[in-house]
C-alpha atoms as a PDB file:
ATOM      1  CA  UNK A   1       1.717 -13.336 -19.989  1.00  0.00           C
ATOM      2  CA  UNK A   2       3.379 -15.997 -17.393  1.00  0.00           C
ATOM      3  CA  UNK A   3       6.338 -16.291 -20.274  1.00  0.00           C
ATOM      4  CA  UNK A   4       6.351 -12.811 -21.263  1.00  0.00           C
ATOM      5  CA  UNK A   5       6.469 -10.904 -17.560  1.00  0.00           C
ATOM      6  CA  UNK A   6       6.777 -13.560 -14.416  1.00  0.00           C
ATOM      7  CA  UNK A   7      10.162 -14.784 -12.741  1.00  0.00           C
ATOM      8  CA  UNK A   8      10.528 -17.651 -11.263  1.00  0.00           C
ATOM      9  CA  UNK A   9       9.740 -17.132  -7.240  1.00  0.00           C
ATOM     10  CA  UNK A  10       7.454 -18.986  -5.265  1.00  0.00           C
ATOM     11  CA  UNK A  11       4.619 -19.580  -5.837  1.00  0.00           C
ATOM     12  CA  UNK A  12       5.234 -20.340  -9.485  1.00  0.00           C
ATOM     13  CA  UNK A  13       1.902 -22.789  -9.680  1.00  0.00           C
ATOM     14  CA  UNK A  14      -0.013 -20.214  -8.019  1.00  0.00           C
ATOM     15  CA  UNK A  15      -0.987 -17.959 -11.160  1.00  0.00           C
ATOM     16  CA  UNK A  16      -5.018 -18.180 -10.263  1.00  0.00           C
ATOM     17  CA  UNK A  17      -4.724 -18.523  -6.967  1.00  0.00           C
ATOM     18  CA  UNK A  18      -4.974 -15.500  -4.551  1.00  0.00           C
ATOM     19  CA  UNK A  19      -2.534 -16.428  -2.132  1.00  0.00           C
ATOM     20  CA  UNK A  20      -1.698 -14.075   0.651  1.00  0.00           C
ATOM     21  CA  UNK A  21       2.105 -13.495   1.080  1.00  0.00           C
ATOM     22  CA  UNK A  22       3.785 -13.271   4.772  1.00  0.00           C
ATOM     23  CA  UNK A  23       4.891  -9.876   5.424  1.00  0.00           C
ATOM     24  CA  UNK A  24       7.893  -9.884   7.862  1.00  0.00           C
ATOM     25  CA  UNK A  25      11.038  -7.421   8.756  1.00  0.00           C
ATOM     26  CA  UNK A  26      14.378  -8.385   9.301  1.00  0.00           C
ATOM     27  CA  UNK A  27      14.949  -7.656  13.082  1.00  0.00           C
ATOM     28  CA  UNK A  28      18.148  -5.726  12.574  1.00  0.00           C
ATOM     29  CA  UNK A  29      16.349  -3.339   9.705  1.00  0.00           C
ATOM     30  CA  UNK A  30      13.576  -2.819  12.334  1.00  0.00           C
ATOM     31  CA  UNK A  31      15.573  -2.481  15.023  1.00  0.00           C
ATOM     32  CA  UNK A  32      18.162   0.250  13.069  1.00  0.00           C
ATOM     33  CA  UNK A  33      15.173   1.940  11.735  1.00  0.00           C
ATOM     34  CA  UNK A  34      12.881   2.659  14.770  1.00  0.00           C
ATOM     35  CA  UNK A  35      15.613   3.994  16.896  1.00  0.00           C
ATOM     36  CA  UNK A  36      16.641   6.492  14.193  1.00  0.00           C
ATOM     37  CA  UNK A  37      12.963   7.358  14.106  1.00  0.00           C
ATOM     38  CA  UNK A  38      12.808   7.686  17.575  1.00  0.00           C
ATOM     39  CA  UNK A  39      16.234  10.164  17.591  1.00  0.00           C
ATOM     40  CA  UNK A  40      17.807   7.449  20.291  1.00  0.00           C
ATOM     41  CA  UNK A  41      21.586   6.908  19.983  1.00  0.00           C
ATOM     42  CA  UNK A  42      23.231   3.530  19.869  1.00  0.00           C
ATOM     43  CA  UNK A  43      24.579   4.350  23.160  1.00  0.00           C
ATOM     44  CA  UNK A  44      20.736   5.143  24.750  1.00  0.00           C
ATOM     45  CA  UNK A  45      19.591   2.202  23.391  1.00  0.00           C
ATOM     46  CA  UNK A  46      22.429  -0.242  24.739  1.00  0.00           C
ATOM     47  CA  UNK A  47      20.892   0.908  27.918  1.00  0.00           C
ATOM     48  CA  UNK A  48      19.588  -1.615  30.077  1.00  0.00           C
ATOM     49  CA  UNK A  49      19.540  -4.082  27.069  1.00  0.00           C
ATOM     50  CA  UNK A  50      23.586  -4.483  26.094  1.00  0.00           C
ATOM     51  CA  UNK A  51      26.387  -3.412  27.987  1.00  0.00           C
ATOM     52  CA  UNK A  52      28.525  -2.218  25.230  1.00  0.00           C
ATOM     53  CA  UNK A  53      26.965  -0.627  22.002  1.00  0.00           C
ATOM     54  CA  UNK A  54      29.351  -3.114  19.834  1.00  0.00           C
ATOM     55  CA  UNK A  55      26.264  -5.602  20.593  1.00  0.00           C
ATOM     56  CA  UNK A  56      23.984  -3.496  19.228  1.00  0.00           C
ATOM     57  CA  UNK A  57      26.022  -1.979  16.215  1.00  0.00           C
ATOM     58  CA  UNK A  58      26.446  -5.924  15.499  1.00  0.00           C
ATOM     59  CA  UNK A  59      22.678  -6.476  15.606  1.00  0.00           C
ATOM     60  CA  UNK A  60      21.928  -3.490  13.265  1.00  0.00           C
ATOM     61  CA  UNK A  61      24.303  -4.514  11.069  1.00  0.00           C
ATOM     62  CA  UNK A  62      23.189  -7.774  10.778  1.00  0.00           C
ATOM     63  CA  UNK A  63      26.302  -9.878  12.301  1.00  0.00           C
ATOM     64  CA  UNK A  64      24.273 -11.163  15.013  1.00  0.00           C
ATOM     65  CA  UNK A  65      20.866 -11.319  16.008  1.00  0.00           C
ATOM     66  CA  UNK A  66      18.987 -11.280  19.386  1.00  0.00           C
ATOM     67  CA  UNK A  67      17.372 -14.261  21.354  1.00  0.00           C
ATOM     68  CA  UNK A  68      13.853 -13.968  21.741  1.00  0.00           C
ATOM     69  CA  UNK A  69      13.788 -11.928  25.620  1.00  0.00           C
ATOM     70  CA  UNK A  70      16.442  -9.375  23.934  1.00  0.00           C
ATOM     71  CA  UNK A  71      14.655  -8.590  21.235  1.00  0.00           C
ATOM     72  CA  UNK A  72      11.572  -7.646  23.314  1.00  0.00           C
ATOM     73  CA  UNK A  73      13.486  -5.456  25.445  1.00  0.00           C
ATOM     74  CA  UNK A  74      14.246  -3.652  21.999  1.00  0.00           C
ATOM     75  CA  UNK A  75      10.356  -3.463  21.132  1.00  0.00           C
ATOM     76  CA  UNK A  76       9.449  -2.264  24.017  1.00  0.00           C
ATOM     77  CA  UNK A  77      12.534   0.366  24.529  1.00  0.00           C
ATOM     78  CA  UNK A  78      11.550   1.387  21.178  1.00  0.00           C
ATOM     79  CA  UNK A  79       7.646   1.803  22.007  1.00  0.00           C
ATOM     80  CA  UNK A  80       6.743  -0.567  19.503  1.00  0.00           C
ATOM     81  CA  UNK A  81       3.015  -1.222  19.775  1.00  0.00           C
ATOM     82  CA  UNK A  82       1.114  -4.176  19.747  1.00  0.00           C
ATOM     83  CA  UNK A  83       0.007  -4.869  16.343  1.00  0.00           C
ATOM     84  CA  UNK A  84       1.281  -1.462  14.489  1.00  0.00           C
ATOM     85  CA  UNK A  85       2.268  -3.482  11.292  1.00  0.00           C
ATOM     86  CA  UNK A  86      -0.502  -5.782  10.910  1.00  0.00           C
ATOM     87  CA  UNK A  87      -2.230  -2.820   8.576  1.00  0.00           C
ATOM     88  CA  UNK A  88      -5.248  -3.606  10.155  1.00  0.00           C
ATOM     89  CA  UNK A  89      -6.900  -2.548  14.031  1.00  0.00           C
ATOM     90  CA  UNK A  90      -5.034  -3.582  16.975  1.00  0.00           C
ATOM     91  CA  UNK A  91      -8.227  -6.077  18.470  1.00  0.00           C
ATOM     92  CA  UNK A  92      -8.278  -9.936  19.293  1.00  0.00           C
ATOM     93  CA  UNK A  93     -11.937  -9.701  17.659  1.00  0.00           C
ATOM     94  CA  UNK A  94     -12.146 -11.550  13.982  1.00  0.00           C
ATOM     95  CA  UNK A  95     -15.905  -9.068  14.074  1.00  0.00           C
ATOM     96  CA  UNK A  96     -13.764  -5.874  14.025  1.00  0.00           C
ATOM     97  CA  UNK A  97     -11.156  -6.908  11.657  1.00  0.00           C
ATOM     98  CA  UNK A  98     -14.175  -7.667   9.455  1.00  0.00           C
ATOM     99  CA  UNK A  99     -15.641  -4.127  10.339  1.00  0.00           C
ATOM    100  CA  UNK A 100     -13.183  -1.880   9.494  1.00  0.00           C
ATOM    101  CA  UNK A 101     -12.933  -4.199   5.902  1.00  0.00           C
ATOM    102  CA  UNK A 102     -16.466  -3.530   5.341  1.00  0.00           C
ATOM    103  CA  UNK A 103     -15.678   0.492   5.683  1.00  0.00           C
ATOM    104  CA  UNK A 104     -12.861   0.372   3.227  1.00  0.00           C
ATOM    105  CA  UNK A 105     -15.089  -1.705   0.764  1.00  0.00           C
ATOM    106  CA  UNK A 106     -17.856   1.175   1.335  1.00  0.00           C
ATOM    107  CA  UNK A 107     -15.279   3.846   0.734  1.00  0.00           C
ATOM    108  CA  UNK A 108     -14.180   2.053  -2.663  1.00  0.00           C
ATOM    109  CA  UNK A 109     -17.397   1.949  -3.961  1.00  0.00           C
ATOM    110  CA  UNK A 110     -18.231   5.809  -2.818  1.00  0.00           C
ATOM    111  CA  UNK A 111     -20.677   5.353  -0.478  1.00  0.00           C
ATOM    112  CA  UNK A 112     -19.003   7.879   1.973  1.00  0.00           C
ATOM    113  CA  UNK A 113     -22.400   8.247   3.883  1.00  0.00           C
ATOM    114  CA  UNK A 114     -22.682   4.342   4.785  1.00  0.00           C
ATOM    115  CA  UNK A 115     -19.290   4.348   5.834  1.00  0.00           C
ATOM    116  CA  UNK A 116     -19.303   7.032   7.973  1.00  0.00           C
ATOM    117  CA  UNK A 117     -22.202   5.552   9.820  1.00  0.00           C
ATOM    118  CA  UNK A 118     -20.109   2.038  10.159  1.00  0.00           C
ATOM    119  CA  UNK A 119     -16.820   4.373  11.411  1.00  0.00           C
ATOM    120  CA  UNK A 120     -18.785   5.156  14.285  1.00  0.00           C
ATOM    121  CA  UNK A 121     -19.724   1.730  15.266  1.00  0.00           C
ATOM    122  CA  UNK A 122     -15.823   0.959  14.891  1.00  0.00           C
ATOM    123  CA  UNK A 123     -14.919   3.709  17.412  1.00  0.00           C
ATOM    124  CA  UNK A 124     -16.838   2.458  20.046  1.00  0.00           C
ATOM    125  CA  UNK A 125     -15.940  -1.307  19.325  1.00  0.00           C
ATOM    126  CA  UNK A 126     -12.136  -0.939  19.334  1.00  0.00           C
ATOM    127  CA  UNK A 127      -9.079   0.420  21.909  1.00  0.00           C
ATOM    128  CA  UNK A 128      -8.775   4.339  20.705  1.00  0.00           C
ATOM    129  CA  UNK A 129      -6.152   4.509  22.956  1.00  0.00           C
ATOM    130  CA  UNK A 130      -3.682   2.592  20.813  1.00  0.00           C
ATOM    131  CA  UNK A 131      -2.000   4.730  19.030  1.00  0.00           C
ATOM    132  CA  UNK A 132      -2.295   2.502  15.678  1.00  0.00           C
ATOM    133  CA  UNK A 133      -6.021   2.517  16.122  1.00  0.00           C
ATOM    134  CA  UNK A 134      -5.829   6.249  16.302  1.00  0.00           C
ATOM    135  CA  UNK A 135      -4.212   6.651  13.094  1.00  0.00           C
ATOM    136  CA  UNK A 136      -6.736   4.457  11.246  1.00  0.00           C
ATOM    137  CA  UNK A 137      -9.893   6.314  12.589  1.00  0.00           C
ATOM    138  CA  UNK A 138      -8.672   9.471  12.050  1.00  0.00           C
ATOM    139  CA  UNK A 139      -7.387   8.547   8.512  1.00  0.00           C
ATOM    140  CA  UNK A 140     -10.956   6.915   7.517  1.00  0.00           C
ATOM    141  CA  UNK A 141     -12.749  10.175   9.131  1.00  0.00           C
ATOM    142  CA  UNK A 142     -10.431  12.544   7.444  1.00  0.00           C
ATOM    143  CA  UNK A 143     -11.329  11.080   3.864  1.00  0.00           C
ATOM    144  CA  UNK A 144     -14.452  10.747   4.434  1.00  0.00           C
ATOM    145  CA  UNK A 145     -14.828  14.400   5.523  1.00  0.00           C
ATOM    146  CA  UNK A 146     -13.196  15.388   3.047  1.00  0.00           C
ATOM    147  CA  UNK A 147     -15.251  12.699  -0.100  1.00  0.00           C
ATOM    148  CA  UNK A 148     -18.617  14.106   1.804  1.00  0.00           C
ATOM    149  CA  UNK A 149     -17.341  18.129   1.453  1.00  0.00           C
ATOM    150  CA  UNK A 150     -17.267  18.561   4.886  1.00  0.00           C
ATOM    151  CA  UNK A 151     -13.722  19.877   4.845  1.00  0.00           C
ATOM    152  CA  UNK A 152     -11.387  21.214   1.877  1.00  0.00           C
ATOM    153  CA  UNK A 153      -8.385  19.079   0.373  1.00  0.00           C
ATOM    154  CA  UNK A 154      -6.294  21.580   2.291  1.00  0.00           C
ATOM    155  CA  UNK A 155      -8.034  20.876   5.412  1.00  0.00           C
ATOM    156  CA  UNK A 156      -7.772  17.168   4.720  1.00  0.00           C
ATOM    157  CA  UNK A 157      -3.949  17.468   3.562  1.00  0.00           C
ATOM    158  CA  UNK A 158      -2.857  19.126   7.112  1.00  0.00           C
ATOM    159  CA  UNK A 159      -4.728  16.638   9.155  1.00  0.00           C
ATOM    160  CA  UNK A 160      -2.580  13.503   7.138  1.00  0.00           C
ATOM    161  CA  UNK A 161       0.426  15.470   7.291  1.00  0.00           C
ATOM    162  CA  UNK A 162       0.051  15.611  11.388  1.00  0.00           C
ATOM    163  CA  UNK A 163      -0.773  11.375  10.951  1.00  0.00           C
ATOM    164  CA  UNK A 164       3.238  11.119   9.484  1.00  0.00           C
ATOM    165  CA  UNK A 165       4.899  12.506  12.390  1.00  0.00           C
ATOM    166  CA  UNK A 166       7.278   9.790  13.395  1.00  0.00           C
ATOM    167  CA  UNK A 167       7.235   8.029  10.019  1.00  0.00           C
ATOM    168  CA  UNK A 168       8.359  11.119   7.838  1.00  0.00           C
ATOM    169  CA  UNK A 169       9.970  14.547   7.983  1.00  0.00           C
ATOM    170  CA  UNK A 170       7.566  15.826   5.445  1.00  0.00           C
ATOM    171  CA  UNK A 171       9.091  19.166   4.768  1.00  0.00           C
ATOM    172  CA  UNK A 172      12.265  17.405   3.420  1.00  0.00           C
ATOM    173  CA  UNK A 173      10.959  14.470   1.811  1.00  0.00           C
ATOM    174  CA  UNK A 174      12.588  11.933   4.713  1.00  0.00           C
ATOM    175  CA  UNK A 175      11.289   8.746   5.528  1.00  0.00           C
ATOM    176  CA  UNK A 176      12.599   8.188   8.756  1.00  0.00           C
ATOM    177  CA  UNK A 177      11.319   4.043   8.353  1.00  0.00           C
ATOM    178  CA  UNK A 178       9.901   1.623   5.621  1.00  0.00           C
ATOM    179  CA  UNK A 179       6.064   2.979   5.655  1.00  0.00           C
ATOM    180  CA  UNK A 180       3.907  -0.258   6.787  1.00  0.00           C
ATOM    181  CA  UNK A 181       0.310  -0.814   5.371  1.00  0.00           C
ATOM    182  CA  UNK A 182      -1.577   1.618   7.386  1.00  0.00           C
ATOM    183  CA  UNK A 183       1.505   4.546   7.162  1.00  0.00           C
ATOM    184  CA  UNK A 184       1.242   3.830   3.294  1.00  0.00           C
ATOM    185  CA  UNK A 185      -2.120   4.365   3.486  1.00  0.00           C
ATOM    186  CA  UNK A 186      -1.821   7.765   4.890  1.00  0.00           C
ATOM    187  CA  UNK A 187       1.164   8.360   2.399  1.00  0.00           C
ATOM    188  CA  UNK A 188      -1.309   7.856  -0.496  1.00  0.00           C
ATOM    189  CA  UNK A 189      -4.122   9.706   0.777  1.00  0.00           C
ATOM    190  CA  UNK A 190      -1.994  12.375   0.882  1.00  0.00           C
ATOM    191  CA  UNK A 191      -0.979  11.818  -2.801  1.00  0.00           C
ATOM    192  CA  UNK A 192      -4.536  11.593  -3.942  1.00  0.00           C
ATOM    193  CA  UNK A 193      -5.310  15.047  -2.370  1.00  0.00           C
ATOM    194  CA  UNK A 194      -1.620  16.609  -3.716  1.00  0.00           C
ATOM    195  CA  UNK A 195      -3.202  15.687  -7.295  1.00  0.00           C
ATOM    196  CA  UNK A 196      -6.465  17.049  -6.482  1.00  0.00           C
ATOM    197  CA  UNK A 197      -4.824  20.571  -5.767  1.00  0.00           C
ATOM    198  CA  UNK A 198      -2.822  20.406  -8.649  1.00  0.00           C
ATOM    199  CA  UNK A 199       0.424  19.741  -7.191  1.00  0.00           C
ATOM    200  CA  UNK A 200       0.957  17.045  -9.181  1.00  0.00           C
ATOM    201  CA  UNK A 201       4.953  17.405  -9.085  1.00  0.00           C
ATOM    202  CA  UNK A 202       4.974  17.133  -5.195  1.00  0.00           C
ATOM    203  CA  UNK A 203       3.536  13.732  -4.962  1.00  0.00           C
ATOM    204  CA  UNK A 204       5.244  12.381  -8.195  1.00  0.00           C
ATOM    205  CA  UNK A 205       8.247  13.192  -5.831  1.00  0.00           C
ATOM    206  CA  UNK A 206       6.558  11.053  -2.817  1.00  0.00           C
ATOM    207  CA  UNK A 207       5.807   8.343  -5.317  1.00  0.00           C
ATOM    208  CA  UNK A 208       9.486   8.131  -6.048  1.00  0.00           C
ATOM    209  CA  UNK A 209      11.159   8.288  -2.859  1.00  0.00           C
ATOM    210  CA  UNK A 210       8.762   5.813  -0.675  1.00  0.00           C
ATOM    211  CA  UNK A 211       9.173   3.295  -3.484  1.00  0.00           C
ATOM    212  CA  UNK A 212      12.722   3.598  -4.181  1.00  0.00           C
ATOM    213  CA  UNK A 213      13.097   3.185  -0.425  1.00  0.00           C
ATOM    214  CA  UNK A 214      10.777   0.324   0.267  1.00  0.00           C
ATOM    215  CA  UNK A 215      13.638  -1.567  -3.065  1.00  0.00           C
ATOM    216  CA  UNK A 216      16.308  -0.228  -1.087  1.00  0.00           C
ATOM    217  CA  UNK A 217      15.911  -2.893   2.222  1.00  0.00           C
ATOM    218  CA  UNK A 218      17.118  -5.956   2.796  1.00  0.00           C
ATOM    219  CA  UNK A 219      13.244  -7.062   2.607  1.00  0.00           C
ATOM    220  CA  UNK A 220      11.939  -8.373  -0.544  1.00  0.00           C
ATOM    221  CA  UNK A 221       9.909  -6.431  -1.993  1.00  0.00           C
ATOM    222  CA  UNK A 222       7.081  -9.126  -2.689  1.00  0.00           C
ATOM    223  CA  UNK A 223       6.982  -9.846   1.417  1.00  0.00           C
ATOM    224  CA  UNK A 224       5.686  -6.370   1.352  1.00  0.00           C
ATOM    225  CA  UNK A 225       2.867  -6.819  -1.045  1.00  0.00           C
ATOM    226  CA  UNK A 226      -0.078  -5.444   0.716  1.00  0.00           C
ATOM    227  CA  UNK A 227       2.049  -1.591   0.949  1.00  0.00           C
ATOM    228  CA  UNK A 228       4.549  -2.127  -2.011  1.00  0.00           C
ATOM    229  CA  UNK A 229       1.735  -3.483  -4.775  1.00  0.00           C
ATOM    230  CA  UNK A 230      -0.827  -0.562  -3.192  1.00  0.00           C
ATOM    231  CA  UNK A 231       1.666   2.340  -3.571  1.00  0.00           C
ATOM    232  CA  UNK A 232       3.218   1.417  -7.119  1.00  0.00           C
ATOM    233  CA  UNK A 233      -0.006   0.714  -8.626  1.00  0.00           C
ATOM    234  CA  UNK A 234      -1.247   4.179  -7.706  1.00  0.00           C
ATOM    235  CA  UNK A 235       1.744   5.533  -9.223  1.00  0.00           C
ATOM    236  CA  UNK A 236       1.497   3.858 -12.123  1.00  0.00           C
ATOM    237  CA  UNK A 237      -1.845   5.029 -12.831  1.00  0.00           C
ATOM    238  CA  UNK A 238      -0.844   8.452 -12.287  1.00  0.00           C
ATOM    239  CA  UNK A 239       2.149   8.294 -14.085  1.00  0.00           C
ATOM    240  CA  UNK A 240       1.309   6.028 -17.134  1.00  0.00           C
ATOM    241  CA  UNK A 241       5.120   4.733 -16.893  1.00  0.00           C
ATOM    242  CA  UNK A 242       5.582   1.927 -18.924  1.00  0.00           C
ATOM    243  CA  UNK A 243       8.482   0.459 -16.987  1.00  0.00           C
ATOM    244  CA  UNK A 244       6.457   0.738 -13.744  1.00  0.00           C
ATOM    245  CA  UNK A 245       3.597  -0.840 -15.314  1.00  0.00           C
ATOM    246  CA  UNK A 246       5.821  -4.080 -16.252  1.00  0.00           C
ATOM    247  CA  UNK A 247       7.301  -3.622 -12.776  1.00  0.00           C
ATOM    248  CA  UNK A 248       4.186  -3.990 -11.030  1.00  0.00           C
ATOM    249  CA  UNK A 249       2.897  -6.771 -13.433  1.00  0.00           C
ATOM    250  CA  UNK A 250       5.427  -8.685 -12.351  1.00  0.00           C
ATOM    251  CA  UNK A 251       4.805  -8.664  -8.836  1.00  0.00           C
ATOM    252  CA  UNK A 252       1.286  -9.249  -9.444  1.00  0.00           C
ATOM    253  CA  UNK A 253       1.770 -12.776 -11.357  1.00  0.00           C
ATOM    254  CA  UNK A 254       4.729 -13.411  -8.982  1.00  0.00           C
ATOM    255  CA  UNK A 255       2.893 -13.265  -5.973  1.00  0.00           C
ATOM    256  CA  UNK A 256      -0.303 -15.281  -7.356  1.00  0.00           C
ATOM    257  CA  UNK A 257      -2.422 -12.045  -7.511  1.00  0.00           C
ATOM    258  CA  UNK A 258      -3.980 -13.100 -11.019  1.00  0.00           C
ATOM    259  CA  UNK A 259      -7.295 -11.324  -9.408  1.00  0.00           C
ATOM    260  CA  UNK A 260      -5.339  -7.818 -10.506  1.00  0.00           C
ATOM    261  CA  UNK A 261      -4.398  -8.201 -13.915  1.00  0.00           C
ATOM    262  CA  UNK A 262      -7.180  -6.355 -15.706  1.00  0.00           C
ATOM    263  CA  UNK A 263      -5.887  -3.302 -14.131  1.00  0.00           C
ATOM    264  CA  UNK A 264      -2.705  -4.052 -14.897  1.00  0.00           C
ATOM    265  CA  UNK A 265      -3.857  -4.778 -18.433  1.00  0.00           C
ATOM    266  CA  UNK A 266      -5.601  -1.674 -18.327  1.00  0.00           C
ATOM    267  CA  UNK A 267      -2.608   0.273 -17.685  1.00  0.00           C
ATOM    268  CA  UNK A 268      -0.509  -1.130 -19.911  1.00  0.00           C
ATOM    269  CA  UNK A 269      -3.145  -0.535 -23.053  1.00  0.00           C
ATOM    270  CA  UNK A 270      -3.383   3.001 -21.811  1.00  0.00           C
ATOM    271  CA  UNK A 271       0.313   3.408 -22.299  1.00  0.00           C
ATOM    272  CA  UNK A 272       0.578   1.663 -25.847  1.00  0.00           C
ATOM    273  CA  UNK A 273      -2.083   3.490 -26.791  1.00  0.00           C
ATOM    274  CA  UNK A 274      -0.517   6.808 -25.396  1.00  0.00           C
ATOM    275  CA  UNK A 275       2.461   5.921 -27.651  1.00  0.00           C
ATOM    276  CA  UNK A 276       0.840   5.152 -30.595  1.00  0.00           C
ATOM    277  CA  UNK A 277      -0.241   1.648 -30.388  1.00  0.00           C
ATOM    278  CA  UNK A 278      -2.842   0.951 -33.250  1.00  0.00           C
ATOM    279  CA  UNK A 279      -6.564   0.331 -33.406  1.00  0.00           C
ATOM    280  CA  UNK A 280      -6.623  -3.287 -33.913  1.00  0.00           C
ATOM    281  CA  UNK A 281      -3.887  -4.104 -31.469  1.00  0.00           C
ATOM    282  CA  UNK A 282      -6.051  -1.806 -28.934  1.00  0.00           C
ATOM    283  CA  UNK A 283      -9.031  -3.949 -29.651  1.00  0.00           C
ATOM    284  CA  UNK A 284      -7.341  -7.710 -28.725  1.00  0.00           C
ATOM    285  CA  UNK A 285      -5.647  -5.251 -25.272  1.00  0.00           C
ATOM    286  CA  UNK A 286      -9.651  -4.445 -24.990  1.00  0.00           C
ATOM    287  CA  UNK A 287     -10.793  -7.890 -25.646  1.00  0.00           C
ATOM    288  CA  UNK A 288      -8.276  -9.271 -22.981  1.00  0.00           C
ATOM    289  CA  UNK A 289      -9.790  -6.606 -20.414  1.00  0.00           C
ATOM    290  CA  UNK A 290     -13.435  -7.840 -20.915  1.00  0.00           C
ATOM    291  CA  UNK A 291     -12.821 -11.099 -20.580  1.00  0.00           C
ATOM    292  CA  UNK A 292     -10.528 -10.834 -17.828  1.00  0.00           C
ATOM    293  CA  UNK A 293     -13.171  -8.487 -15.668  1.00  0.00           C
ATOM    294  CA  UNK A 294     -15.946 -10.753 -16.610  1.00  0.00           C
ATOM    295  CA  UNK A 295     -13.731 -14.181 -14.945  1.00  0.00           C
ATOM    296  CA  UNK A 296     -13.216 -11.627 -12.296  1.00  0.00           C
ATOM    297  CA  UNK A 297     -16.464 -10.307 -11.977  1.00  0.00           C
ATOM    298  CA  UNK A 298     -15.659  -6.549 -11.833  1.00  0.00           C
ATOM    299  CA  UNK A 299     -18.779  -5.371 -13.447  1.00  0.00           C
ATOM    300  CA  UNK A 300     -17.559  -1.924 -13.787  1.00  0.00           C
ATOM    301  CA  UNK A 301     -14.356  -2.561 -16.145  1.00  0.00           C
ATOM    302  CA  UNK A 302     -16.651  -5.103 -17.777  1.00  0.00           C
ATOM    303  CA  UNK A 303     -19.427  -2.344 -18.643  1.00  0.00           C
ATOM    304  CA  UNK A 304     -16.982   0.262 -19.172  1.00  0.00           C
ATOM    305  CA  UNK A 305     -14.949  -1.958 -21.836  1.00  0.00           C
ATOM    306  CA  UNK A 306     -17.740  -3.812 -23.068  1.00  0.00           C
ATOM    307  CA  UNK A 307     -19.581  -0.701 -24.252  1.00  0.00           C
ATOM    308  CA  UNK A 308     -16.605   0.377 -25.992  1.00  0.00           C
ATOM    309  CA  UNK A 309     -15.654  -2.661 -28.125  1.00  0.00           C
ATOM    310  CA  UNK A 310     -19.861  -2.675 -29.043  1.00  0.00           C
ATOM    311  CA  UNK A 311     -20.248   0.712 -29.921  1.00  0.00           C
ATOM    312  CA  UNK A 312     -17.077   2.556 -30.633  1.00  0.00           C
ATOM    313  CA  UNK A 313     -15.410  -0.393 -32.375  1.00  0.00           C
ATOM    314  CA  UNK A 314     -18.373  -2.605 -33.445  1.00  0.00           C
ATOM    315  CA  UNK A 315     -16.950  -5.727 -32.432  1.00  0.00           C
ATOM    316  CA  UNK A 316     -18.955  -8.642 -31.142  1.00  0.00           C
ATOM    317  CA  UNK A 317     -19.225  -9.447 -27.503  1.00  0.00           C
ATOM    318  CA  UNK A 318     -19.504 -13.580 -26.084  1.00  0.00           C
ATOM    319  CA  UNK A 319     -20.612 -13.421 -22.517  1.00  0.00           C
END
């Protein structure tokens, strides 16, 4: 698989090793981006900072960049909040990083009631009146609502579409900045509930143009890893595109995330099989799965695949 689908990037040792890549911006991309966002001319911005926009056409262009004092007079003329692209909670506590990572584990394994319960305990623990903590409470209470049929899809879909404002122009498809971790988030959500409601061609079309503008910055796209992987695996899965699938199995291996790959696998014997791939080469795909889930022990995958190759295709099982 290493020979088949991974470049050479670093880390190219790191194959089994879940390594955690740096996410960073280039400060002229941020800088350009959040004052478009924020409808601010060059010259409004110059304000009190530069005193000629040529200084900061040059830094948004990437001809010069700021010393350390400028470039916080641009975060905070900017609003910039503490901590908004972390993709966590805004808090100086390890306990409530740890918290809100025990919700999302609840709400991956469906137990929407547990979760809701912990939500609670987050709210009180954390700053609500940060603006990024905001966003992630009323994300997690909005699915949750809406996985515990409290509210409708429709219900749920206005309430995410009212999280965006600032980050997209919904109505016309514009992404007024590179979504970060916790804007992606939302962005999916809102994907997941499009497909529920049968508007399947509407977030195919979100799909597309986040991830084609999250390729299109000066960024890496592996220094994203934690929005980029999260947003083109769930397309992939949706889509069953092959050349996605290879895509995003490169990233995987190239950023050391071998933990992945039975999904990956899983998606790639979905499409082969989709196009006609035979029963014995289905089998080894299968096989690989098993094996795979087992190292990793996702017990679900295992199950799911080891009751097939037992009882659909007869084939003998080494655990």
């Amino acid at each position: 698989m290493w020979e088949s689908f991974a470049e050479k990037w670093y880390p190219t040792d790191a194959i089994f090793h879940n390594c955690c890549q740096r996410e960073y911006h280039l400060d002229y991309e941020l800088v350009r981006d959040e004052r478009k966002a924020k409808g601010m001319t060059q010259e409004e911005f110059a304000e009190g900072i530069y005193q000629d926009t040529g200084s900061i056409s040059r830094v948004e262009t990437g001809k010069t960049s700021p010393n350390k004092k400028t470039f916080e007079k641009m975060i905070k003329k900017i609003g910039m909040e503490k901590g908004r692209y972390n993709g966590y909670v805004v808090t100086d506590s390890f306990e409530i990083m740890e918290l809100r990572s025990r919700i999302d584990k609840l709400q991956m394994h469906r137990k929407y009631t547990d979760a809701k319960g912990l939500l609670k305990e987050l709210k009180k623990c954390i700053d609500i009146e940060i603006g990024e903590n905001q966003r992630v409470i009323a994300l997690h209470e909005t699915m949750i609502a809406y996985h515990l049929k409290e509210i409708t899809a429709q219900d749920a879909l206005k309430i995410m579409k009212v999280l965006l404002e600032g980050v997209m122009e919904y109505d016309q498809m514009i992404l007024y900045h590179i979504p970060m971790r916790n804007e992606v988030l939302v962005i999916n959500n809102i994907c997941i509930l499009l497909d529920e409601t049968r508007r399947e061609g509407e977030a195919m079309m979100i799909y597309k143009n986040v991830l084609q503008r999250m390729r299109s910055s000066k960024v890496d796209v592996r220094y994203r890893y934690r929005s980029y992987a999260l947003f083109l695996n769930n397309y992939v899965h949706r889509c069953k595109d092959w050349k996605g699938a290879v895509e995003g199995l490169k990233n995987e291996l190239c950023c050391g995330k071998a933990s992945v790959l039975p999904y990956f696998v899983n998606n790639l014997s979905q499409i082969l099989e989709k196009d006609g791939m035979s029963d014995k080469d289905l089998d080894k795909w299968s096989e690989v799965i098993y094996y795979m889930s087992d190292f990793y022990y996702f017990e679900k995958e295992k199950e799911i695949y080891g009751i097939y190759l037992k009882n659909s295709r007869c084939k003998y099982i080494i655990d």
